[in-house]
PDB file of N, CA and C in Angstrom:
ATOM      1  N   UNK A   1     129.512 105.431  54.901  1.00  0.00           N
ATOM      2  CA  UNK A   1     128.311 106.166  54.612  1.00  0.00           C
ATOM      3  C   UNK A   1     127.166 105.184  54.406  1.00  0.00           C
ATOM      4  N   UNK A   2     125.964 105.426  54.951  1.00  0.00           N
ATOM      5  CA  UNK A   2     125.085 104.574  54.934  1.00  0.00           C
ATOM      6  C   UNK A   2     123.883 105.131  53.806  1.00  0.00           C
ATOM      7  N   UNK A   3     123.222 104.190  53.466  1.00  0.00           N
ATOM      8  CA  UNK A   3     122.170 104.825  52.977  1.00  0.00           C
ATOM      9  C   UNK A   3     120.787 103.979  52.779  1.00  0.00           C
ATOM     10  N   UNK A   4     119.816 104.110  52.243  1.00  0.00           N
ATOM     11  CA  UNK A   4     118.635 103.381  52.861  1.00  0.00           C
ATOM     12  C   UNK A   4     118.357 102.460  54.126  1.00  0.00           C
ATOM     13  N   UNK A   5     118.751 103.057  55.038  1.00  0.00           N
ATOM     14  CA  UNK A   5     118.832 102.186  56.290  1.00  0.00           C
ATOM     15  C   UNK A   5     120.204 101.561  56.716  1.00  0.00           C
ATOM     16  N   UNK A   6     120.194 101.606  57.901  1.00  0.00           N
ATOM     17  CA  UNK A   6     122.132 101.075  58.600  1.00  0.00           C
ATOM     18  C   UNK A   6     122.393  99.527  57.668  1.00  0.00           C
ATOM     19  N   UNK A   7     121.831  98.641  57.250  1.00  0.00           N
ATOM     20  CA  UNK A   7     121.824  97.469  56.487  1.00  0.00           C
ATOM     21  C   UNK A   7     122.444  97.835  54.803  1.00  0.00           C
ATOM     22  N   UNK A   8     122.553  98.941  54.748  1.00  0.00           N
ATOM     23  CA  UNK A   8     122.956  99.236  53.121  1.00  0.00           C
ATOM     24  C   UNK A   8     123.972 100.414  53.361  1.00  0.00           C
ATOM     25  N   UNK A   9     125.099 100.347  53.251  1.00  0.00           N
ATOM     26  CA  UNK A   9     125.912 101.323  53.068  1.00  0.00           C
ATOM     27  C   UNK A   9     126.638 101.041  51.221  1.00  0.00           C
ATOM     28  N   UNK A  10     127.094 102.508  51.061  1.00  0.00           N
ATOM     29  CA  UNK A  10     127.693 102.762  49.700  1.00  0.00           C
ATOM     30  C   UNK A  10     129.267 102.411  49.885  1.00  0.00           C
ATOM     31  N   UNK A  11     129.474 101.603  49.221  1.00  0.00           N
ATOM     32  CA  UNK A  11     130.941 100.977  48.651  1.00  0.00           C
ATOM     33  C   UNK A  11     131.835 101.901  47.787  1.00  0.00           C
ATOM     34  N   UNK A  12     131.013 102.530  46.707  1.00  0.00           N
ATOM     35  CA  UNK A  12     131.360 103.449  45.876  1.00  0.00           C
ATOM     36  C   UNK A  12     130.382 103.857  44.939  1.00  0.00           C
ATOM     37  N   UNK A  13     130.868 105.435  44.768  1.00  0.00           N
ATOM     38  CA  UNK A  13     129.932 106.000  43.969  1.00  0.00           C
ATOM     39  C   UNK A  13     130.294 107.000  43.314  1.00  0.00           C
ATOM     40  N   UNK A  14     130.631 107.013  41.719  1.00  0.00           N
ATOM     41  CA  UNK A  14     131.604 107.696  40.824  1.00  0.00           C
ATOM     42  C   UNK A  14     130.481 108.573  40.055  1.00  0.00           C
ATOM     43  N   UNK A  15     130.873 109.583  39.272  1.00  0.00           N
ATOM     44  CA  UNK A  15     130.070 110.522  38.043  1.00  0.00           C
ATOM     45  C   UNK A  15     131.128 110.737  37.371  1.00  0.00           C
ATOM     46  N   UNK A  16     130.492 110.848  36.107  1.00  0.00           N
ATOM     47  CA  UNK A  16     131.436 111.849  35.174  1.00  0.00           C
ATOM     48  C   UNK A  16     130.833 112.495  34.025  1.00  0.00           C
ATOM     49  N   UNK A  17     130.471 113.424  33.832  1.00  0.00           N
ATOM     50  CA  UNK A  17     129.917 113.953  32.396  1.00  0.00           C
ATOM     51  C   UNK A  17     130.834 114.482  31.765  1.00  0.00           C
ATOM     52  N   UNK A  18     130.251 113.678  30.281  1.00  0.00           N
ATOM     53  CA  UNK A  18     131.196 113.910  29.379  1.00  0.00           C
ATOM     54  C   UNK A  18     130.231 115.232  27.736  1.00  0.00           C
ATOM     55  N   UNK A  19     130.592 116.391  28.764  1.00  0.00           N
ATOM     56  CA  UNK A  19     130.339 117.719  27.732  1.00  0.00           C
ATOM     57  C   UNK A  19     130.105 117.835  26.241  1.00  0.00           C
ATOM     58  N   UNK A  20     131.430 116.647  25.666  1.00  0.00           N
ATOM     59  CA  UNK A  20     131.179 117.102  24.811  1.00  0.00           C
ATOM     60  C   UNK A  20     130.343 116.092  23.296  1.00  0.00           C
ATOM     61  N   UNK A  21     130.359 115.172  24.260  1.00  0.00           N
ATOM     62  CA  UNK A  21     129.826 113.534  23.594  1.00  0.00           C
ATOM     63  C   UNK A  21     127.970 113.669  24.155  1.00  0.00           C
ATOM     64  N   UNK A  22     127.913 114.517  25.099  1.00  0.00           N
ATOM     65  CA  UNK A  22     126.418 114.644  25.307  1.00  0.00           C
ATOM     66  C   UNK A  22     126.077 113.150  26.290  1.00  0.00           C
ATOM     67  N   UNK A  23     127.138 112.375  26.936  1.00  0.00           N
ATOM     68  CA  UNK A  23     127.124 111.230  27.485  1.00  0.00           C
ATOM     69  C   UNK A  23     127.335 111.901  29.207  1.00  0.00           C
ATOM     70  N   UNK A  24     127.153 110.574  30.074  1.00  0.00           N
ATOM     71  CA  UNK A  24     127.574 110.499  31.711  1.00  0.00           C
ATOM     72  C   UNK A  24     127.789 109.107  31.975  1.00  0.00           C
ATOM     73  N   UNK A  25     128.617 109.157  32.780  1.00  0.00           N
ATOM     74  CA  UNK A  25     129.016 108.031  33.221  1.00  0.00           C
ATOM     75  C   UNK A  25     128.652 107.442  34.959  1.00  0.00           C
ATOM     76  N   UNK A  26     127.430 107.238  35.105  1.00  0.00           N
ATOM     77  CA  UNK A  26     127.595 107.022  36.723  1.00  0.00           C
ATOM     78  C   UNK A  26     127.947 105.655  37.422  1.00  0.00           C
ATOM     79  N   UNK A  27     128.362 105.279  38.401  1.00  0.00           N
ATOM     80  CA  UNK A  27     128.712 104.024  38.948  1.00  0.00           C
ATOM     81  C   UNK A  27     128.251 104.204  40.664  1.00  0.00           C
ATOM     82  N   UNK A  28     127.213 103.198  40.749  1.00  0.00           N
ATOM     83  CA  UNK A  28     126.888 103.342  42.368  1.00  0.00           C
ATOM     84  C   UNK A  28     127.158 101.507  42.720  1.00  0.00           C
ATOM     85  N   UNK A  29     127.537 101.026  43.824  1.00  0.00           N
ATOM     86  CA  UNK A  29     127.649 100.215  43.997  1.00  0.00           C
ATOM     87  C   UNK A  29     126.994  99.736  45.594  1.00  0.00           C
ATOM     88  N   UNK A  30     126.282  99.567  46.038  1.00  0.00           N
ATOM     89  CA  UNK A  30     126.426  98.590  47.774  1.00  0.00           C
ATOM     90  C   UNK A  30     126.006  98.109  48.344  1.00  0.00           C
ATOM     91  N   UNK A  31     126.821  97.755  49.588  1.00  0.00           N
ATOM     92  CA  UNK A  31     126.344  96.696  50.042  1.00  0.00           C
ATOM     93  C   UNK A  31     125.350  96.484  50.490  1.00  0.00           C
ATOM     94  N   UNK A  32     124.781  94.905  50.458  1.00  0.00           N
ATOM     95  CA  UNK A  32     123.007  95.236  50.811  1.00  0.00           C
ATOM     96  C   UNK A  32     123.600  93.612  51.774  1.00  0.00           C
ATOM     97  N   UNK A  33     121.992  93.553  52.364  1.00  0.00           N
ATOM     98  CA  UNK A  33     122.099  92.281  53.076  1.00  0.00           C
ATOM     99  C   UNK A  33     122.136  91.168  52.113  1.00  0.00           C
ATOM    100  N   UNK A  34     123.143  89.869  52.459  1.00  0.00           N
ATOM    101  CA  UNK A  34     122.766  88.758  51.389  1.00  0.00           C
ATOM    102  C   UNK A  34     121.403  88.455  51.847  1.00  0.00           C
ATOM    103  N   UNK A  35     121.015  87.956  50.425  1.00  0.00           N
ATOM    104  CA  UNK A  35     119.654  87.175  49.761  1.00  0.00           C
ATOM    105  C   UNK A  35     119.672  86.671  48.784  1.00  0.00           C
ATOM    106  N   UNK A  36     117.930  86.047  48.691  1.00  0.00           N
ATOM    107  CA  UNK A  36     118.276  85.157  47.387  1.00  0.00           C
ATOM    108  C   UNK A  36     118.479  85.828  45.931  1.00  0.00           C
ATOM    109  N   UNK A  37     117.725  87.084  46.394  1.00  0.00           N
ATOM    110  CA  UNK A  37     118.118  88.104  45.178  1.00  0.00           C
ATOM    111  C   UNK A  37     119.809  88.771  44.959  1.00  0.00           C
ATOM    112  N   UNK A  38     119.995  88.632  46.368  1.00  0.00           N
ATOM    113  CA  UNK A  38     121.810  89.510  46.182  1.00  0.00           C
ATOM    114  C   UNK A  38     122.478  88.712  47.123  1.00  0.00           C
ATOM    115  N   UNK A  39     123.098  87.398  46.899  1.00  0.00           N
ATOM    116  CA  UNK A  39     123.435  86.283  47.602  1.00  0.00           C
ATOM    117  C   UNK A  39     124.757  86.972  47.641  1.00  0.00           C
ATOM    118  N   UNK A  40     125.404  87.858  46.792  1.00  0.00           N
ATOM    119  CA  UNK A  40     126.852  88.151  47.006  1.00  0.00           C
ATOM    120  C   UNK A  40     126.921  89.449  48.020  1.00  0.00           C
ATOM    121  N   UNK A  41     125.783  89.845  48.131  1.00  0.00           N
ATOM    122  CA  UNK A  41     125.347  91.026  49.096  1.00  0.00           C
ATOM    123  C   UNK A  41     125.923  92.214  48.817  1.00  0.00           C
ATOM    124  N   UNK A  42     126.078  92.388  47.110  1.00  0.00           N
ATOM    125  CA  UNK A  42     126.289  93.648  46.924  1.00  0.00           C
ATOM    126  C   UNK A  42     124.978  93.945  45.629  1.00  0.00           C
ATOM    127  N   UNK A  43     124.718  95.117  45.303  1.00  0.00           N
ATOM    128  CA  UNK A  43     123.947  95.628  44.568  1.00  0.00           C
ATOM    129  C   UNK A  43     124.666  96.768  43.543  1.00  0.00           C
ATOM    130  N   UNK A  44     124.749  96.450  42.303  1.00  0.00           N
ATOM    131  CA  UNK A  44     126.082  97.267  41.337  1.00  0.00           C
ATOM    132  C   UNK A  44     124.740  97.848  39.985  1.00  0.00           C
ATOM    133  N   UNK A  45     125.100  98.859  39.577  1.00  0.00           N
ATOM    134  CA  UNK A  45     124.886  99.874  38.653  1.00  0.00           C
ATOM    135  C   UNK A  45     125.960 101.080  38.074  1.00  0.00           C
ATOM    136  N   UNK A  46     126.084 100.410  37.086  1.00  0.00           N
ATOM    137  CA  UNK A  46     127.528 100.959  36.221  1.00  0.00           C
ATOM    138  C   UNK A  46     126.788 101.496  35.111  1.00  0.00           C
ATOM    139  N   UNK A  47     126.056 102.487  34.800  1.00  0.00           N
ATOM    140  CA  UNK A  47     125.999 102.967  33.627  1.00  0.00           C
ATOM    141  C   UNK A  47     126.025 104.493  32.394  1.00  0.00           C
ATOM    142  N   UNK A  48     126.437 104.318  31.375  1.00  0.00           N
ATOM    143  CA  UNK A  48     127.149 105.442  30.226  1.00  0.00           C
ATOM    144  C   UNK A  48     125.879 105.400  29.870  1.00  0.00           C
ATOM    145  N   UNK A  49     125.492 106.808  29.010  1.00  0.00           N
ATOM    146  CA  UNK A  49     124.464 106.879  28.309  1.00  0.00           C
ATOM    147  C   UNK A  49     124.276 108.516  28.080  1.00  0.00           C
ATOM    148  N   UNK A  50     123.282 108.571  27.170  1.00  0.00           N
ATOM    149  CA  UNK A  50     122.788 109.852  26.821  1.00  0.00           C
ATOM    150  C   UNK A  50     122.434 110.976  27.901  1.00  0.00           C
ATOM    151  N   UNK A  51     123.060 111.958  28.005  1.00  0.00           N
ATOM    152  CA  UNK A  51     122.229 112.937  28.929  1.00  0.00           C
ATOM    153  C   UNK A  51     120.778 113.396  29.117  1.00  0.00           C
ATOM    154  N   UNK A  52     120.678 113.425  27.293  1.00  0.00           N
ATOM    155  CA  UNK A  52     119.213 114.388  26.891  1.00  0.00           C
ATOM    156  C   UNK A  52     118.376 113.314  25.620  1.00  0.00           C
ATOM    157  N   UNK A  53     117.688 112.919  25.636  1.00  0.00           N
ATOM    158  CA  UNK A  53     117.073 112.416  24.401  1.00  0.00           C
ATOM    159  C   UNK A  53     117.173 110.881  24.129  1.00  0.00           C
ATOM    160  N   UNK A  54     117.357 110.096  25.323  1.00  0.00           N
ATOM    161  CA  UNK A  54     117.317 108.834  25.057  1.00  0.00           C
ATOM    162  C   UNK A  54     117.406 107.925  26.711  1.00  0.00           C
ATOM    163  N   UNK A  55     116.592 107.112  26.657  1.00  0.00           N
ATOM    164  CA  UNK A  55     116.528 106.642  28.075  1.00  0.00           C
ATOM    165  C   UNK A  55     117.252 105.543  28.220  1.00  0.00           C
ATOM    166  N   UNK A  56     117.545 104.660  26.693  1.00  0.00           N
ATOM    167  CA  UNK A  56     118.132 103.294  26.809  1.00  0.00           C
ATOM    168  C   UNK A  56     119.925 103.547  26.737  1.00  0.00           C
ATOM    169  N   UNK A  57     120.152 103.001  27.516  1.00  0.00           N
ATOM    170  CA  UNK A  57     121.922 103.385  27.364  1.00  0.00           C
ATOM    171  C   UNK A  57     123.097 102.405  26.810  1.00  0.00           C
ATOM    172  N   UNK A  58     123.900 103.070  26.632  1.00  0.00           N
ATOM    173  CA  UNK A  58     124.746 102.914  25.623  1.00  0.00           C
ATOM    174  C   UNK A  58     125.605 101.494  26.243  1.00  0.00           C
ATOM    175  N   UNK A  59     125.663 101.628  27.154  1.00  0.00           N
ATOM    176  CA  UNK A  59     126.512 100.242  27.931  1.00  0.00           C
ATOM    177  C   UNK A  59     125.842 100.408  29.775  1.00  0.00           C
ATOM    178  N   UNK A  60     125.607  99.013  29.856  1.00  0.00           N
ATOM    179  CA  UNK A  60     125.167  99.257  31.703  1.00  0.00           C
ATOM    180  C   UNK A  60     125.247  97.968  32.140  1.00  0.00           C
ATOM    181  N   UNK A  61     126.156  97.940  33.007  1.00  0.00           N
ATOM    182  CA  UNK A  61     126.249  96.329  33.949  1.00  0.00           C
ATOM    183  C   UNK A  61     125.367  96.770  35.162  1.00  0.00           C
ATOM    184  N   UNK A  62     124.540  95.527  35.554  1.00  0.00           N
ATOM    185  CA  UNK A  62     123.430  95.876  36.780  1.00  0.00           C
ATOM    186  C   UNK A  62     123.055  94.308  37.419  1.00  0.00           C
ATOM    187  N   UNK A  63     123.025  94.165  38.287  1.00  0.00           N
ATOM    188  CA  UNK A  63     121.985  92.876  39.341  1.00  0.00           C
ATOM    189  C   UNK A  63     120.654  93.670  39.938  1.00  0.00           C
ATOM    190  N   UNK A  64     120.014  94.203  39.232  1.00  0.00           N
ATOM    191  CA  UNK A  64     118.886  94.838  39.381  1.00  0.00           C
ATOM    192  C   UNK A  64     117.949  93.868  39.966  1.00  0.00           C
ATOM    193  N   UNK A  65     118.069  92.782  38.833  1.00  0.00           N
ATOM    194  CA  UNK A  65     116.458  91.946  38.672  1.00  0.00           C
ATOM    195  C   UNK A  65     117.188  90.289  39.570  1.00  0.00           C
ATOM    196  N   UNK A  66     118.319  90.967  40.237  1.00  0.00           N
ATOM    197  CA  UNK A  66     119.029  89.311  41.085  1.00  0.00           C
ATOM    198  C   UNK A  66     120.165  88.416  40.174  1.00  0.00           C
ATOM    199  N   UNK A  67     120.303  88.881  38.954  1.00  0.00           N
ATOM    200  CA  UNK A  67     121.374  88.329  37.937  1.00  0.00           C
ATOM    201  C   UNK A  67     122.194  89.478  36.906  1.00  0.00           C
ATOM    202  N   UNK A  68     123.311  89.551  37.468  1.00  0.00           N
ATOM    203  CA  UNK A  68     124.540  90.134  36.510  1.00  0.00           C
ATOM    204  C   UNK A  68     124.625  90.351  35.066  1.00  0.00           C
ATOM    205  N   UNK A  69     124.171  91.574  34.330  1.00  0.00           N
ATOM    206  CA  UNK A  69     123.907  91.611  33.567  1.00  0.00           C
ATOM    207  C   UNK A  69     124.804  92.666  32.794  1.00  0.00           C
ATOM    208  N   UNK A  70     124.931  92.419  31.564  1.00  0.00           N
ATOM    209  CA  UNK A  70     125.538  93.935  30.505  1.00  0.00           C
ATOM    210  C   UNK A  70     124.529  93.668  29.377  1.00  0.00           C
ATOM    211  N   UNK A  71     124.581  95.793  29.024  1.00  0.00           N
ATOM    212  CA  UNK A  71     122.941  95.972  28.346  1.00  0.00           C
ATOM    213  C   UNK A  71     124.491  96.306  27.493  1.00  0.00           C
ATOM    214  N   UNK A  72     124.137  96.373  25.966  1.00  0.00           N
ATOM    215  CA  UNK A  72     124.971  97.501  25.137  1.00  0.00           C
ATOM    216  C   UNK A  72     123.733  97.251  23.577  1.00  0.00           C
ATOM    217  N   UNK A  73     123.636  98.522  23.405  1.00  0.00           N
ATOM    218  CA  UNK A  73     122.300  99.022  22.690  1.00  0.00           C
ATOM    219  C   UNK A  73     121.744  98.032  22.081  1.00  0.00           C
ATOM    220  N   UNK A  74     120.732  97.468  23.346  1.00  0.00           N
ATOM    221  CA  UNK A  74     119.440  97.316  23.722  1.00  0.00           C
ATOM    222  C   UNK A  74     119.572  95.732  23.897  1.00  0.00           C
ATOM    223  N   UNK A  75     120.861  94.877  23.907  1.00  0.00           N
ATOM    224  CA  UNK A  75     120.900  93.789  23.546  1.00  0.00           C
ATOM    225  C   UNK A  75     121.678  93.457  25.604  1.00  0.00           C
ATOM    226  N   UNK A  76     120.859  92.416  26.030  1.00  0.00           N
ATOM    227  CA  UNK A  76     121.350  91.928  27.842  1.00  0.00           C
ATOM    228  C   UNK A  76     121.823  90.416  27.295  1.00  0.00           C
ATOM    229  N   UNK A  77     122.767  90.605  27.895  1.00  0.00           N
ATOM    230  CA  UNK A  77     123.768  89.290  28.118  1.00  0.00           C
ATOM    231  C   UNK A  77     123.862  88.936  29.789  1.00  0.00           C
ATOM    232  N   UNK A  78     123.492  88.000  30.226  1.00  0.00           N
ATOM    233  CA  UNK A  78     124.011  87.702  31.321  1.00  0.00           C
ATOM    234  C   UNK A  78     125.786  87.458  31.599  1.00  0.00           C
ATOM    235  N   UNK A  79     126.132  88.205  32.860  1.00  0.00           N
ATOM    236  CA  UNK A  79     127.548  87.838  32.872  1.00  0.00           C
ATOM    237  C   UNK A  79     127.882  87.406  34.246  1.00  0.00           C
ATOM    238  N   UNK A  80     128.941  86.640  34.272  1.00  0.00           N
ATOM    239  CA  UNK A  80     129.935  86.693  35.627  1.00  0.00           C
ATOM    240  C   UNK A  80     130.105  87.171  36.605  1.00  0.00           C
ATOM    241  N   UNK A  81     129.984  86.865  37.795  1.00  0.00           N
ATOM    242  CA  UNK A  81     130.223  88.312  38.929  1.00  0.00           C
ATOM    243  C   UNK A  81     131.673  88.179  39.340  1.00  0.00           C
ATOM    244  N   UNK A  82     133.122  88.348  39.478  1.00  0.00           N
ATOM    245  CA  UNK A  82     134.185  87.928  39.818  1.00  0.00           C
ATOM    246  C   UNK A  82     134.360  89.087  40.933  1.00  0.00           C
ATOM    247  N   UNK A  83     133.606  90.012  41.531  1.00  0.00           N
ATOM    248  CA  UNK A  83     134.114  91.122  42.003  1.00  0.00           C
ATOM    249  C   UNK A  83     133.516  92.823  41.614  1.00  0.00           C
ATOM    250  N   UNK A  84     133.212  93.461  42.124  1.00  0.00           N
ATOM    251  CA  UNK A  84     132.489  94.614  41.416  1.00  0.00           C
ATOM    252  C   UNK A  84     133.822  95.641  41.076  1.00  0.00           C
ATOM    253  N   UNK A  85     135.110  95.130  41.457  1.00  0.00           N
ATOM    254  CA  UNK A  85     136.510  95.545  41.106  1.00  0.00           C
ATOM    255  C   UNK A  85     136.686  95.713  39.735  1.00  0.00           C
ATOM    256  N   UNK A  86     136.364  94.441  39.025  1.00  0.00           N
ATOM    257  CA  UNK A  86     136.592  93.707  37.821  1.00  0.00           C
ATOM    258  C   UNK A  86     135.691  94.319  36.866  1.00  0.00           C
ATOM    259  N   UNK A  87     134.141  94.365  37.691  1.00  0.00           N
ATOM    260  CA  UNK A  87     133.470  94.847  36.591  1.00  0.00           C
ATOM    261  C   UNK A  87     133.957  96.404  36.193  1.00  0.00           C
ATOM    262  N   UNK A  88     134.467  97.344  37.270  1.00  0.00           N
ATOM    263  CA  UNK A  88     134.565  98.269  37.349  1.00  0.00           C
ATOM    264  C   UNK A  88     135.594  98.735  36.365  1.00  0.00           C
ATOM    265  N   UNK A  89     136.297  97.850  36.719  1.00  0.00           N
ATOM    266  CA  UNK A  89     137.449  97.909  34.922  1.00  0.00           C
ATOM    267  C   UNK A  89     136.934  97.632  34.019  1.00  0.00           C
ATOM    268  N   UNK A  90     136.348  96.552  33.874  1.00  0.00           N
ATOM    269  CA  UNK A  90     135.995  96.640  32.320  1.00  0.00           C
ATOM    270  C   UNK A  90     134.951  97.868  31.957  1.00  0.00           C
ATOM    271  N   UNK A  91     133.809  98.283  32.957  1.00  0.00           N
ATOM    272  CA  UNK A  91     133.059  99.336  32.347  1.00  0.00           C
ATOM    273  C   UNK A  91     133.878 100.775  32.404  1.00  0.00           C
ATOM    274  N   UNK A  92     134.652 100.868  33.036  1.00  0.00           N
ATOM    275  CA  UNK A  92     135.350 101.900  32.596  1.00  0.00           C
ATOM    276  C   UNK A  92     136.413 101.815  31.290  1.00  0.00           C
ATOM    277  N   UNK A  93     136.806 100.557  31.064  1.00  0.00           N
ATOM    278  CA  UNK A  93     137.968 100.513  29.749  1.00  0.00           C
ATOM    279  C   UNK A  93     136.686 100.949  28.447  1.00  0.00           C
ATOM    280  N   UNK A  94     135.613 100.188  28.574  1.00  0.00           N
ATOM    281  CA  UNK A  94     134.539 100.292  27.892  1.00  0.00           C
ATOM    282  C   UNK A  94     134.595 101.758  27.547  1.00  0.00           C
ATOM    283  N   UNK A  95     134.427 102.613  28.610  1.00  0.00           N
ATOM    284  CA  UNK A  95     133.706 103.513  28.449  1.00  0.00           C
ATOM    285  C   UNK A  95     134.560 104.663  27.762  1.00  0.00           C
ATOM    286  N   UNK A  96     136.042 104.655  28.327  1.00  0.00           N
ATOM    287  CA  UNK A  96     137.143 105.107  27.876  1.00  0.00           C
ATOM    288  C   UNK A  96     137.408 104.645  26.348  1.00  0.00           C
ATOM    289  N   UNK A  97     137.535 103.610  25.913  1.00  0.00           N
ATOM    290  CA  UNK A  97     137.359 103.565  24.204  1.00  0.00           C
ATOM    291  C   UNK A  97     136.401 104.255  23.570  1.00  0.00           C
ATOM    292  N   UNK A  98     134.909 104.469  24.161  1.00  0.00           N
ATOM    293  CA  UNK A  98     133.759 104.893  23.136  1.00  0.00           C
ATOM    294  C   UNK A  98     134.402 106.290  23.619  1.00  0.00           C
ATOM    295  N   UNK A  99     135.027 107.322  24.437  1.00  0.00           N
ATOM    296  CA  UNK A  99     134.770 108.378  24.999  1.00  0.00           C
ATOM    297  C   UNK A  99     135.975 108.838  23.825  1.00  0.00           C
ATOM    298  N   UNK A 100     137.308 107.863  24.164  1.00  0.00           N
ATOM    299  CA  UNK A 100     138.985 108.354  23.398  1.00  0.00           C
ATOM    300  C   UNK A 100     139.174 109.217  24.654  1.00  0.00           C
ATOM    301  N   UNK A 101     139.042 109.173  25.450  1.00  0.00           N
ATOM    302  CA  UNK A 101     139.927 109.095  26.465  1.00  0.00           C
ATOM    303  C   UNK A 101     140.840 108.952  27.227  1.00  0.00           C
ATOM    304  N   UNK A 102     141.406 109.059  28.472  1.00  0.00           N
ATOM    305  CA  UNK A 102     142.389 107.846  28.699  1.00  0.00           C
ATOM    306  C   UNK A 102     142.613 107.879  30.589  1.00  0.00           C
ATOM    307  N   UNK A 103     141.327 109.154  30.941  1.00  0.00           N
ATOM    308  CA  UNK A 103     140.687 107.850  31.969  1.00  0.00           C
ATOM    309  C   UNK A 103     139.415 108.631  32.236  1.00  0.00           C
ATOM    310  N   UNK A 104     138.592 108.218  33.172  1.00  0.00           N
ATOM    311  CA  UNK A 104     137.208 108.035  32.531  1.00  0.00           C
ATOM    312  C   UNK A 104     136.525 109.191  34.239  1.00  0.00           C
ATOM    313  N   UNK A 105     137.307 108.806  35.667  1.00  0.00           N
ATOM    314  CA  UNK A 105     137.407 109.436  36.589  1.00  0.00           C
ATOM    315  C   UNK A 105     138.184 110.297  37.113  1.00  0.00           C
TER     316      UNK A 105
END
């Protein structure tokens, strides 16, 4: 599946709302052309957060701004890229502890 032009197709792309926590969980991931901004030539957005009443979220890994990042309320750490596999586990184990869950898709 392609999307913004034949140069960017979607890798993956998950939802989940969670009813009763007033939270969602979305995950879009893809591939873009390498550059100096996305030298690994993918583009990742993993993030949990409020449905209604708050814009800053609760946990979000992103290469938005060209560097690998996790937000968790309001505080960015730069991190590691090993794979958008990897991240994908940890923001889902993440997300599955704050939820009590025991799986998240």
């Amino acid at each position: 599946m392609s999307r913004k032009g034949d140069d960017v197709d979607v890798v993956k792309e998950l939802y989940r709302e969670f009813e009763e926590s007033g939270t969602v969980a979305n995950v879009v991931v893809l591939r873009v052309p390498r550059s100096e901004k996305f030298p690994d030539g993918v583009k990742v957005r993993m993030h949990y957060g409020r449905t209604t009443g708050n814009d800053e979220p609760i946990l979000r890994y992103d290469n938005s701004h060209g560097e690998f990042e996790k937000h968790v309320k309001g505080k960015v750490k730069r991190v590691e890229f090993d794979g958008y596999e990897e991240m994908l586990d940890d923001f889902e184990r993440e997300v599955k502890d704050h939820e009590g869950v025991n799986r998240v898709w």
